[in-house]
N, C-alpha and C. Protein backbone atom coordinates (compact mmCIF):
# COMPACT_ATOMS: atom_id res chain seq x y z
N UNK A 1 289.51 124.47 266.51
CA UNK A 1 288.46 124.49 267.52
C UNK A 1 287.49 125.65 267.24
N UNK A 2 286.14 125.40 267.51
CA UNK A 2 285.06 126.21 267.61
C UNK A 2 284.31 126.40 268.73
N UNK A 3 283.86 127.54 268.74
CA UNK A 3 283.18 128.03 270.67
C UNK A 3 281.51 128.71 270.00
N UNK A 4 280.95 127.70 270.39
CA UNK A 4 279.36 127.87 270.98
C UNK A 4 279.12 128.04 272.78
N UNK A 5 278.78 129.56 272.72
CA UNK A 5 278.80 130.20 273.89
C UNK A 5 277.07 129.99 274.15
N UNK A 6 276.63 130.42 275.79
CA UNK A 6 275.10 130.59 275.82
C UNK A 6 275.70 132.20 275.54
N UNK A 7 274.37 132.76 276.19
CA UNK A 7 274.29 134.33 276.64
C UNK A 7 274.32 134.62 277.97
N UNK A 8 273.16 134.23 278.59
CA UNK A 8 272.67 134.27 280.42
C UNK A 8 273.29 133.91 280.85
N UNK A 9 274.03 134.61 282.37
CA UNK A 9 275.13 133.76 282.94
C UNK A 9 276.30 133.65 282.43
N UNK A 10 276.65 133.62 281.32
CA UNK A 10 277.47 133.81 280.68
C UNK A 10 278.70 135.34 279.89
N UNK A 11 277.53 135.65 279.48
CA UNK A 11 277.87 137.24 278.97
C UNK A 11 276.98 138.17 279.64
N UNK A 12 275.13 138.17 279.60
CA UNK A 12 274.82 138.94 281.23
C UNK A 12 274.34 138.61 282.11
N UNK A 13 274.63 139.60 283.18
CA UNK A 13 273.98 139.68 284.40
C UNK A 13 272.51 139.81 284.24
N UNK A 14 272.11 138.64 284.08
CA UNK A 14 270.37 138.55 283.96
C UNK A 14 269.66 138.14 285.37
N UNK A 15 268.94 138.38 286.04
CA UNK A 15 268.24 138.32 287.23
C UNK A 15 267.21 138.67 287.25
N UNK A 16 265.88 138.52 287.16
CA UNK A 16 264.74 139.30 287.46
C UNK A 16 264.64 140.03 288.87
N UNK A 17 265.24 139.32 290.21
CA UNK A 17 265.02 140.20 291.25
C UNK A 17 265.75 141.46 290.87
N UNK A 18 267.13 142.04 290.19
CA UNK A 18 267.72 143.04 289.99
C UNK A 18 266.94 144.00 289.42
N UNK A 19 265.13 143.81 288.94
CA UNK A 19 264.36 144.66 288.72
C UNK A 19 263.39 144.50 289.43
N UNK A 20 262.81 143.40 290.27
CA UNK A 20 261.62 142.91 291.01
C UNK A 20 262.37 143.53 292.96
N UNK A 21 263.54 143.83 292.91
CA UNK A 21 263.45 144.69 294.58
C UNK A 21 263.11 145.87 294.21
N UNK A 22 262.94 146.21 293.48
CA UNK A 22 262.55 147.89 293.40
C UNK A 22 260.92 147.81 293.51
N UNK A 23 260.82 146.69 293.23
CA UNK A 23 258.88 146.94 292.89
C UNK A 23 257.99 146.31 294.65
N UNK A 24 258.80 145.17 295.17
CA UNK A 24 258.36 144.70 296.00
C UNK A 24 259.37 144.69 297.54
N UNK A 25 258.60 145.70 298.40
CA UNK A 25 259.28 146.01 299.35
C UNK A 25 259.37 145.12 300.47
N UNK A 26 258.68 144.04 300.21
CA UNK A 26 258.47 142.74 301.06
C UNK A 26 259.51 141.48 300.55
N UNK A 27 260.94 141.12 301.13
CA UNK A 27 261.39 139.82 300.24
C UNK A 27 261.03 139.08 300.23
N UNK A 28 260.35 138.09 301.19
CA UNK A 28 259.31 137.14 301.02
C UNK A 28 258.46 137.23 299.90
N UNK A 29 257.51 137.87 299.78
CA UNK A 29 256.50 138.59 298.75
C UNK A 29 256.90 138.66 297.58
N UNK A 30 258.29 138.86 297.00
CA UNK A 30 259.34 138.64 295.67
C UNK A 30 259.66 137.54 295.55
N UNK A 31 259.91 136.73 296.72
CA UNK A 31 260.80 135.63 296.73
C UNK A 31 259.27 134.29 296.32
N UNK A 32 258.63 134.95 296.46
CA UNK A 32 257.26 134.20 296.26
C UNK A 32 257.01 134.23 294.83
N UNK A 33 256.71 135.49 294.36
CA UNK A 33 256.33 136.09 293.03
C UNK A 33 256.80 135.21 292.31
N UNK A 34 258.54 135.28 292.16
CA UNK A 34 259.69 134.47 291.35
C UNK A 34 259.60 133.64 291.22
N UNK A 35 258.74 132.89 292.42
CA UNK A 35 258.85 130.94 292.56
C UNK A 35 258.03 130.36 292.27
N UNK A 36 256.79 131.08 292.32
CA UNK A 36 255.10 130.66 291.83
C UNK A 36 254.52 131.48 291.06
N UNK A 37 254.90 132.62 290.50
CA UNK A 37 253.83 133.16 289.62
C UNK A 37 254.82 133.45 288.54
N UNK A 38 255.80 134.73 288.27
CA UNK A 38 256.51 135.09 286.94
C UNK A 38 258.04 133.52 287.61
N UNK A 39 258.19 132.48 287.43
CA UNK A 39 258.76 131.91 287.75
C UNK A 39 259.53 131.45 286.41
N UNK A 40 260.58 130.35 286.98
CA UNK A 40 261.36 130.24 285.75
C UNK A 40 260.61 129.09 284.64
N UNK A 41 259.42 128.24 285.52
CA UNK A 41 259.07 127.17 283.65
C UNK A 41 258.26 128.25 283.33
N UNK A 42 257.29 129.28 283.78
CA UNK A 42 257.08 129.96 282.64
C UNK A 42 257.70 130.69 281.99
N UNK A 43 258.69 131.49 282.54
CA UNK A 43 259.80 132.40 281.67
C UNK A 43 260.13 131.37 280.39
N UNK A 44 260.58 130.35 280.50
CA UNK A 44 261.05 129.53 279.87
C UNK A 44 260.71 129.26 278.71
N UNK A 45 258.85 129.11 278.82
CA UNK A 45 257.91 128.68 277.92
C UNK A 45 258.23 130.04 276.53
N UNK A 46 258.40 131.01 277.08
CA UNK A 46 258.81 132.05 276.14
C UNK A 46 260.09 132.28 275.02
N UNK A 47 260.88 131.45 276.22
CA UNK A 47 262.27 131.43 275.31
C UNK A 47 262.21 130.49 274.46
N UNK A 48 261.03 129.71 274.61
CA UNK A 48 260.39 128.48 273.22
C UNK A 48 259.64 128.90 272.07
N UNK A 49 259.61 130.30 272.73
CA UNK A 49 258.34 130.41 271.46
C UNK A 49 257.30 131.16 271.76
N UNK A 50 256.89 130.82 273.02
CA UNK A 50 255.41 131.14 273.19
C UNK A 50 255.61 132.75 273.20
N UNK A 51 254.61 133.51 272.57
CA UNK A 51 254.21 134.63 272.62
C UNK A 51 253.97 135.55 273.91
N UNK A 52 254.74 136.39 274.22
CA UNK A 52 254.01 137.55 275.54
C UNK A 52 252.71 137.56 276.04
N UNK A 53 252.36 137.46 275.04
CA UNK A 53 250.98 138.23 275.31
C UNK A 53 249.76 136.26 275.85
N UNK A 54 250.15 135.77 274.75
CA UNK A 54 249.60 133.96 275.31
C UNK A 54 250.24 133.93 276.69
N UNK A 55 251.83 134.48 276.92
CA UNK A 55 252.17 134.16 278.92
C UNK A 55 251.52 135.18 279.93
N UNK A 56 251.09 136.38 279.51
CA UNK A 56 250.32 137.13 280.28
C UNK A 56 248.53 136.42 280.51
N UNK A 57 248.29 135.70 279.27
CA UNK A 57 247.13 135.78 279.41
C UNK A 57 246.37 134.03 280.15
N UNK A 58 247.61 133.66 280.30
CA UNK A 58 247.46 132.27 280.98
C UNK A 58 248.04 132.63 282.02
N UNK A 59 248.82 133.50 282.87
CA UNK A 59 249.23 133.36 284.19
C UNK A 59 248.35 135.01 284.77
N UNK A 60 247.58 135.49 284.22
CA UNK A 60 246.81 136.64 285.02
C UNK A 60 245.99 136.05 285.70
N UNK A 61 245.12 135.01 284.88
CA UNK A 61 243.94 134.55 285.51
C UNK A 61 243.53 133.92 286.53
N UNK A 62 245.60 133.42 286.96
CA UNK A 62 246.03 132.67 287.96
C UNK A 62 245.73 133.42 289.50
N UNK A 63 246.94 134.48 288.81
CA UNK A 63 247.42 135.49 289.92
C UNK A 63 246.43 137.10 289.44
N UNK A 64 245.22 137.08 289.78
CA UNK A 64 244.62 138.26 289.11
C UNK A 64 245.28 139.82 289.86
N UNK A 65 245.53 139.63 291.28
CA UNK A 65 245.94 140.46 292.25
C UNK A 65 247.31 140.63 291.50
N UNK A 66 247.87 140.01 291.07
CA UNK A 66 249.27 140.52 290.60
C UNK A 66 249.34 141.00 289.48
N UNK A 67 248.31 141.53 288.53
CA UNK A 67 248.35 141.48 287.13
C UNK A 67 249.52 142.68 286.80
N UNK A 68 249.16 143.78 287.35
CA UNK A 68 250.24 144.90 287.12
C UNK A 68 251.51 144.40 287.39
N UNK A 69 252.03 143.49 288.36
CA UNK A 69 253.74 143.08 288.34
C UNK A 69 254.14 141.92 287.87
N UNK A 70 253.27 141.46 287.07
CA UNK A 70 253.31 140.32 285.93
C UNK A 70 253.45 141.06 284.59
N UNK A 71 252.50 142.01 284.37
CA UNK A 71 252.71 143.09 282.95
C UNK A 71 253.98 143.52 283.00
N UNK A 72 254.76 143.66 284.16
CA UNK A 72 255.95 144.45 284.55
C UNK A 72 257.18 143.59 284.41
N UNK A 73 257.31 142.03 283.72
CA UNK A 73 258.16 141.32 283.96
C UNK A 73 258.91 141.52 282.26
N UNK A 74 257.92 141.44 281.68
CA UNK A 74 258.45 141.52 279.61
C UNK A 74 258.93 143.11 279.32
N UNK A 75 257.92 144.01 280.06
CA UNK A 75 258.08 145.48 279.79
C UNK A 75 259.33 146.21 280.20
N UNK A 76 260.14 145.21 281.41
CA UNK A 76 261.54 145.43 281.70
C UNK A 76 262.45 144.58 282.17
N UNK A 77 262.55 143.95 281.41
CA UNK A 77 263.71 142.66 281.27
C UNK A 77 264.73 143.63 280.59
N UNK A 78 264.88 144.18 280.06
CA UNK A 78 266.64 144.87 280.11
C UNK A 78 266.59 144.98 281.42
N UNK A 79 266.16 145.62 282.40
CA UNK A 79 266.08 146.31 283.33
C UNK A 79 266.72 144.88 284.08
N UNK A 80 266.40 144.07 284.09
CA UNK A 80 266.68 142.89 285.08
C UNK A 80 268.16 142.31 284.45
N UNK A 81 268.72 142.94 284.01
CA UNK A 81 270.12 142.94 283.09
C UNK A 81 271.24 144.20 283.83
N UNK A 82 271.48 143.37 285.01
CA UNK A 82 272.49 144.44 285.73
C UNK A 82 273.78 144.62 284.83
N UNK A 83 274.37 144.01 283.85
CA UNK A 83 275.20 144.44 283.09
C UNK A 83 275.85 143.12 282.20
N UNK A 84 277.04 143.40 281.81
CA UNK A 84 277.92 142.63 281.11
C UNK A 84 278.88 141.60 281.74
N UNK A 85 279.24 140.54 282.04
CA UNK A 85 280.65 140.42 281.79
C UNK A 85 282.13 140.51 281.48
N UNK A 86 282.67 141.36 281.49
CA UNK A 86 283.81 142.19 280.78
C UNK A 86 284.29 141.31 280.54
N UNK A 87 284.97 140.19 281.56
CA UNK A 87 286.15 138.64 281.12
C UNK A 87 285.46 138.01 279.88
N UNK A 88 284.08 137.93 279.92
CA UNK A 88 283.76 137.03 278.43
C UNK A 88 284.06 137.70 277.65
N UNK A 89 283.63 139.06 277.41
CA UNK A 89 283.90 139.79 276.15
C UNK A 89 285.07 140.08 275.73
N UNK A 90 286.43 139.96 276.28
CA UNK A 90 287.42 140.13 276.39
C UNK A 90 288.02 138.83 275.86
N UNK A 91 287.46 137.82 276.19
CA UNK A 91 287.85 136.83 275.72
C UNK A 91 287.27 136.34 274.28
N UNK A 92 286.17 136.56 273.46
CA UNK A 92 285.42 137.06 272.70
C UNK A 92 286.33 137.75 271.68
N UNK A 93 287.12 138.91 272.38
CA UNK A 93 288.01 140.00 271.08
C UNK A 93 288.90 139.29 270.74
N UNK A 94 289.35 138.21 272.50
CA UNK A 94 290.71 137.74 271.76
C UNK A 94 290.44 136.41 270.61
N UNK A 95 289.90 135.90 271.07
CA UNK A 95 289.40 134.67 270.09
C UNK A 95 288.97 135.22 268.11
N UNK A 96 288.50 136.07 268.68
CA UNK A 96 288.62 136.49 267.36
C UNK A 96 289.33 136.99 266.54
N UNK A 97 290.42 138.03 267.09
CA UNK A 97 291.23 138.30 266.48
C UNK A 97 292.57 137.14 266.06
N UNK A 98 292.13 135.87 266.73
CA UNK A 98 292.98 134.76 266.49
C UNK A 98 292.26 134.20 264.95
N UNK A 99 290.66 134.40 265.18
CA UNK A 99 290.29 134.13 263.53
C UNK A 99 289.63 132.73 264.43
N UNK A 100 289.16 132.37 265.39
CA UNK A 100 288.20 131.05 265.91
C UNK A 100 287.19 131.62 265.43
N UNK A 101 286.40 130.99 265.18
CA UNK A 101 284.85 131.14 264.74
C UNK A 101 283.84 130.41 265.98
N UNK A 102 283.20 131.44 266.42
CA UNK A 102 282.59 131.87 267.69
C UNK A 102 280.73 132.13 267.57
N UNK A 103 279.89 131.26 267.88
CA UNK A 103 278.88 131.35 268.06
C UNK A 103 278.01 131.02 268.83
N UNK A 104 276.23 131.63 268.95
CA UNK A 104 275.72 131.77 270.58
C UNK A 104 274.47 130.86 269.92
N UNK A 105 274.51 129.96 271.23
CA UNK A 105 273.26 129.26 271.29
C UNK A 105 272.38 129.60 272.60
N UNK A 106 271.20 129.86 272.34
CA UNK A 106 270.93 130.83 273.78
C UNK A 106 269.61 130.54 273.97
N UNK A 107 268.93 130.19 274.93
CA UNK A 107 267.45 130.06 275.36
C UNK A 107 267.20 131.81 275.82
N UNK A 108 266.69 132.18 274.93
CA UNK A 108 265.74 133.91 274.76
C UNK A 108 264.73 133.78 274.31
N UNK A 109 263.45 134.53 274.61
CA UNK A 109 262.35 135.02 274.01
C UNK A 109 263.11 135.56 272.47
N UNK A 110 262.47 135.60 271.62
CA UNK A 110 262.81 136.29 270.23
C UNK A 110 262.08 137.35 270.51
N UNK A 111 261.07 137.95 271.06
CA UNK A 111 260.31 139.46 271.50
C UNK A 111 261.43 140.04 272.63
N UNK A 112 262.28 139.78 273.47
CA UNK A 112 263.28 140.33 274.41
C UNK A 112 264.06 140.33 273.40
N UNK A 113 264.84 139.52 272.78
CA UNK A 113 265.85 139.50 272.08
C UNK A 113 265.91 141.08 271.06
N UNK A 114 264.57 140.93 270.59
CA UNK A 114 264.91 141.67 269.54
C UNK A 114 266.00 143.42 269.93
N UNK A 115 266.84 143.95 269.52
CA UNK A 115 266.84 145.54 269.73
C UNK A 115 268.31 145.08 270.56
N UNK A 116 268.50 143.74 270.87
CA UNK A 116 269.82 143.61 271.54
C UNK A 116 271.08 143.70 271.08
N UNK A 117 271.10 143.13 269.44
CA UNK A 117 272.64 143.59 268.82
C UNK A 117 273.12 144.88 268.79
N UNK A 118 271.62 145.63 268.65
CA UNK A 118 271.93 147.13 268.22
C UNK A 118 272.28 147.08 269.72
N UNK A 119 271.71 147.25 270.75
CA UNK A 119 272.12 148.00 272.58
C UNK A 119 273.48 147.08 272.94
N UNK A 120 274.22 145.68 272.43
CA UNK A 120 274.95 145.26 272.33
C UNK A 120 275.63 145.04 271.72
N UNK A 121 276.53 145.84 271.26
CA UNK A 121 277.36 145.60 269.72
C UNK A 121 278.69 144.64 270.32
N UNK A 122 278.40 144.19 271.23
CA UNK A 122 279.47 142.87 270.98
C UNK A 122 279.07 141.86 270.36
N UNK A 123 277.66 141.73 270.68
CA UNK A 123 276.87 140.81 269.81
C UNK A 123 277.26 140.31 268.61
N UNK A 124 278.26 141.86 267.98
CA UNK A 124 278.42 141.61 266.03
C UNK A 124 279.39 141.00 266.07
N UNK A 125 280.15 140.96 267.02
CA UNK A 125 281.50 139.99 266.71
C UNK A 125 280.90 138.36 266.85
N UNK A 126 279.81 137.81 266.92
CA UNK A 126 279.32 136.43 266.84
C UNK A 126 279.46 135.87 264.79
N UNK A 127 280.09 134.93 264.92
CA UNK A 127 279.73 134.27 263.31
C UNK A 127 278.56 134.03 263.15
N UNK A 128 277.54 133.63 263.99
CA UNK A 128 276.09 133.75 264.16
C UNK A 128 275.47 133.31 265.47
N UNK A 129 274.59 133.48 265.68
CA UNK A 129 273.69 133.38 266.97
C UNK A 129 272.53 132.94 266.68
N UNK A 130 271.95 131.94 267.75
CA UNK A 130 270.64 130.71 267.13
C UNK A 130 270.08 131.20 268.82
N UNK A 131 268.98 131.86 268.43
CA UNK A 131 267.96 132.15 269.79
C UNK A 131 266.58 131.49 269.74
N UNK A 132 266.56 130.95 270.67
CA UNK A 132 265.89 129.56 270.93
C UNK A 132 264.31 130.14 270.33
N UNK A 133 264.25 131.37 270.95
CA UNK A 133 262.48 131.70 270.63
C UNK A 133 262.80 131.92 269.34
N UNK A 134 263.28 132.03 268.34
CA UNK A 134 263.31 132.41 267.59
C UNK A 134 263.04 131.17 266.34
N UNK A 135 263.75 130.05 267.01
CA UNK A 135 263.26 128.72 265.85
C UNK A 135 262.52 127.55 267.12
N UNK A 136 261.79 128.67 268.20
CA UNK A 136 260.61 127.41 268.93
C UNK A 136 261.18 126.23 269.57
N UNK A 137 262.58 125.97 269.20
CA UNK A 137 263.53 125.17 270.25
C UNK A 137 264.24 125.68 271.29
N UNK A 138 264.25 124.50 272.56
CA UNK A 138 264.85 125.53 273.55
C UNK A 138 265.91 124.07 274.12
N UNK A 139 267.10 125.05 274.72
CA UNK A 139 267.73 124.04 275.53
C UNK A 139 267.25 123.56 276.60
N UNK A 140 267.58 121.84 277.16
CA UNK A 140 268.72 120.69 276.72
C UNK A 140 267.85 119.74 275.51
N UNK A 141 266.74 120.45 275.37
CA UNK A 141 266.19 119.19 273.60
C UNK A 141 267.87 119.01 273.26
N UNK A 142 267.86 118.13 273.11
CA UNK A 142 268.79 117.64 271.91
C UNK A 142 268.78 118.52 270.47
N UNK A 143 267.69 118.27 269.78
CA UNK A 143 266.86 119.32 268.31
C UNK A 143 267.56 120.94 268.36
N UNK A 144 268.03 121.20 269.52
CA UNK A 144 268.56 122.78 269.11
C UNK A 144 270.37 122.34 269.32
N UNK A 145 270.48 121.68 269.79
CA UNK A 145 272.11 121.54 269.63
C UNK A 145 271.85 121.31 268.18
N UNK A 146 271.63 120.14 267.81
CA UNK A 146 271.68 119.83 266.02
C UNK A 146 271.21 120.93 265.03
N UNK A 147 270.26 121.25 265.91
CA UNK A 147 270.09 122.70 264.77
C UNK A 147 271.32 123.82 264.43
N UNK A 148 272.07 123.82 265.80
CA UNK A 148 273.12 124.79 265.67
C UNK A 148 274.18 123.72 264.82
N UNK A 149 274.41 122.16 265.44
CA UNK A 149 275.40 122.03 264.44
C UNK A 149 275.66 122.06 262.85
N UNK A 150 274.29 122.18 262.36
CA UNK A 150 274.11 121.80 261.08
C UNK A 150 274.06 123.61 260.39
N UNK A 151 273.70 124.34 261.32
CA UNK A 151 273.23 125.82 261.07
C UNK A 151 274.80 126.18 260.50
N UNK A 152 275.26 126.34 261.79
CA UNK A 152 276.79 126.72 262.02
C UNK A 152 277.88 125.78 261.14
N UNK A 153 277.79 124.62 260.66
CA UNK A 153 278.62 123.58 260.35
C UNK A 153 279.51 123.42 261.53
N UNK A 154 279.36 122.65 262.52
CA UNK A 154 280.02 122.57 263.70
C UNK A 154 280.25 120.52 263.50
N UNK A 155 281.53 120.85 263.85
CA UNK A 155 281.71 119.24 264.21
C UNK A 155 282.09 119.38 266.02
N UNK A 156 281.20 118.20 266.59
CA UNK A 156 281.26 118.43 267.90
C UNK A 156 282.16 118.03 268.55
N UNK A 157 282.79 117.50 268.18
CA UNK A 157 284.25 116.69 269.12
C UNK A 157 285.63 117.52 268.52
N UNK A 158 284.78 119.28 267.61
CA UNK A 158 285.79 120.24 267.96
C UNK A 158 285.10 121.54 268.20
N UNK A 159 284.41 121.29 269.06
CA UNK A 159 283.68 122.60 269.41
C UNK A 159 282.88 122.59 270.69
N UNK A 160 283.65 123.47 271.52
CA UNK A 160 283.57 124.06 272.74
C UNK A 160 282.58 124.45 273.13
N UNK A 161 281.22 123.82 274.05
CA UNK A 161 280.16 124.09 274.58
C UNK A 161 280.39 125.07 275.70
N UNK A 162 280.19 126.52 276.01
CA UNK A 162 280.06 127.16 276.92
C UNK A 162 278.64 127.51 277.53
N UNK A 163 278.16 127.07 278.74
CA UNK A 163 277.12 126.97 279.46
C UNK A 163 276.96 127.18 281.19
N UNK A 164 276.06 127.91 281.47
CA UNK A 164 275.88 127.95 282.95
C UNK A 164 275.24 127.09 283.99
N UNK A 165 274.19 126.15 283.07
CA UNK A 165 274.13 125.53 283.65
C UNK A 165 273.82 123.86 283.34
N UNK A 166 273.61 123.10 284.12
CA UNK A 166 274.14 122.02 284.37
C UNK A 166 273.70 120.93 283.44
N UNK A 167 271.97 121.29 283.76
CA UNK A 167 271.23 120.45 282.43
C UNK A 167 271.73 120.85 280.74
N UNK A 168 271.91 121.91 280.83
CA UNK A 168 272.53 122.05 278.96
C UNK A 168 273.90 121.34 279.04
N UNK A 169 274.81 121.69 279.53
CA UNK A 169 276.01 121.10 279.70
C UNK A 169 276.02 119.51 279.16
N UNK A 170 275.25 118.96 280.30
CA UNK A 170 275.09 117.15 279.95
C UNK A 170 274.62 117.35 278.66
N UNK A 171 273.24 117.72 278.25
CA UNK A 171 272.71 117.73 276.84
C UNK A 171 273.94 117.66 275.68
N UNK A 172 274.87 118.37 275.99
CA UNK A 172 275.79 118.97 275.23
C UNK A 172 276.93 117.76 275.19
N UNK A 173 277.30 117.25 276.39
CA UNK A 173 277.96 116.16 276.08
C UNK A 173 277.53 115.02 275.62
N UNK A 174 276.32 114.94 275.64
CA UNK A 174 275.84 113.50 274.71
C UNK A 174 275.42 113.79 273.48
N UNK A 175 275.80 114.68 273.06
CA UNK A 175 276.15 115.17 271.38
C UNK A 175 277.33 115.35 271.33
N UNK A 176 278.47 114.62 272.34
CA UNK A 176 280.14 114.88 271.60
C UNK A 176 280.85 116.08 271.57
N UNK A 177 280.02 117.11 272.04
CA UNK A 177 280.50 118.22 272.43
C UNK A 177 281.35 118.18 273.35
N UNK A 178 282.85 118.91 273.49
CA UNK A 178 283.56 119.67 274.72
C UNK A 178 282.94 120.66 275.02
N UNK A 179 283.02 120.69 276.47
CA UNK A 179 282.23 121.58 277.19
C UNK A 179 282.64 122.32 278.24
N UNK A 180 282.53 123.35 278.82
CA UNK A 180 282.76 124.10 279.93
C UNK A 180 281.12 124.14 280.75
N UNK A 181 281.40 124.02 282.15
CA UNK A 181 280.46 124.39 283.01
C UNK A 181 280.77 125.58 283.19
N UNK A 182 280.07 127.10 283.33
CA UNK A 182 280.69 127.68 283.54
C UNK A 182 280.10 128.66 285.29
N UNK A 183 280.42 128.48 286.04
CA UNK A 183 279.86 128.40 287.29
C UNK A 183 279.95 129.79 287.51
N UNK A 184 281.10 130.46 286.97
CA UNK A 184 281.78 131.90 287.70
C UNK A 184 282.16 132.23 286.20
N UNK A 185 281.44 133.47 285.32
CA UNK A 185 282.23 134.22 284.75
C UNK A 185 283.63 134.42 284.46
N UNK A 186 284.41 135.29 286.23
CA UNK A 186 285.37 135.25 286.05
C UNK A 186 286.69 134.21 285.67
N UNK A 187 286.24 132.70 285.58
CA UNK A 187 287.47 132.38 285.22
C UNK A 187 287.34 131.52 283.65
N UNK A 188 286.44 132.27 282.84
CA UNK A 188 286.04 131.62 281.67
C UNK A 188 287.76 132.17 280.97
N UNK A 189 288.59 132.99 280.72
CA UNK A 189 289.66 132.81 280.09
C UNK A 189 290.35 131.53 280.55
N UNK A 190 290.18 131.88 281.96
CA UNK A 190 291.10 129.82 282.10
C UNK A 190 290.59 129.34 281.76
N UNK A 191 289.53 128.33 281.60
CA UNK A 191 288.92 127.35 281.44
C UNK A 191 289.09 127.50 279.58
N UNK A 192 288.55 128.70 278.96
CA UNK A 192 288.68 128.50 277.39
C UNK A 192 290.16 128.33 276.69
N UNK A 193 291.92 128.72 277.55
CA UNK A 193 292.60 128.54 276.91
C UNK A 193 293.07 127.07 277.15
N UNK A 194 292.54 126.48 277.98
CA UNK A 194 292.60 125.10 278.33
C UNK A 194 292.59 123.97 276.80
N UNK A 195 291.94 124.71 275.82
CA UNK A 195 291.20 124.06 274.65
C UNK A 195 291.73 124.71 273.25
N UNK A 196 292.71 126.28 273.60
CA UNK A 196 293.50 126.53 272.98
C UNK A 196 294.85 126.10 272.33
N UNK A 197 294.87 125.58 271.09
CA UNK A 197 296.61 124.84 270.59
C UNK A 197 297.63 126.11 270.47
């Protein structure tokens, strides 16, 4: 067996409000921001590819009043990274030291991404990692599962899809993939020795 993990949700605590309550003392007013202006299809558009600076310069013109806490969304995304997972990574050492071969398929900007193996050295224990901005595909296309299977040499009806959420998951099973939903962090050791011989 082989384990294709995401990242988000998975290994971190990614949130943009965990950096957007510090800036906006109104929750409404955040809860707005998040949903209509730095929201998730444009975040998204980034983890495809698109350039920072092309998502600043198509959503300022929108929201001109917001331009400073739109500049403020790329400039601190660690920041919106309340931390780690300990149970994944833990589960991560053990898998490896069993000798499974373990890799991340992940919808990221390739401009966020970059500087993360080094600030994350769990990262190095991956056999490799396929970040979506990075080859312009993003999850549930179909085109980035196959990219990873062919990248990785993965046969899918032995290799363990780990995902948070729901749309990759399905994607993942209609490529023959086993899969985990993974709803809660904490009980990813159950769910992964489930698939352990």
């Amino acid at each position: 067996m082989k384990f294709l993990f995401d990242l988000g949700g998975v290994f971190f605590d990614w949130d943009p409000n965990h950096f957007y309550k510090n800036v906006f003392e109104n929750i409404e007013e955040r809860e707005f921001f998040l949903a209509e202006v730095c929201n998730d299809y444009w975040n998204v558009q980034q983890d495809a590819g698109r350039s920072i600076a092309e998502a600043e310069l198509e959503l300022i013109p929108k929201f001109p009043h917001y331009e400073k806490e739109i500049k403020m969304y790329y400039k601190n995304h660690r920041k919106m990274i309340r931390g780690i997972f300990e149970e994944s990574v833990d589960i991560l050492k053990k898998l490896k030291n069993k000798n499974y071969e373990c890799y991340v398929l992940s919808n990221w900007s390739a401009e966020t991404f970059a500087g993360m193996i080094d600030d994350y050295p769990f990262l190095k224990l991956f056999d490799g990692l396929l970040i979506s901005g990075e080859d312009k595909l993003i999850k549930p296309d179909h085109a980035i599962y196959q990219l990873a299977r062919d990248r990785f040499n993965l046969n899918p009806e032995e290799t363990v899809f780990i995902d948070d959420k729901r749309e990759n998951i399905e994607a993942a099973k209609g490529l023959d993939f086993k899969t985990i939903h993974l709803t809660d962090p904490n009980i990813i050791k159950t769910e992964i020795k489930k698939f352990l011989v």
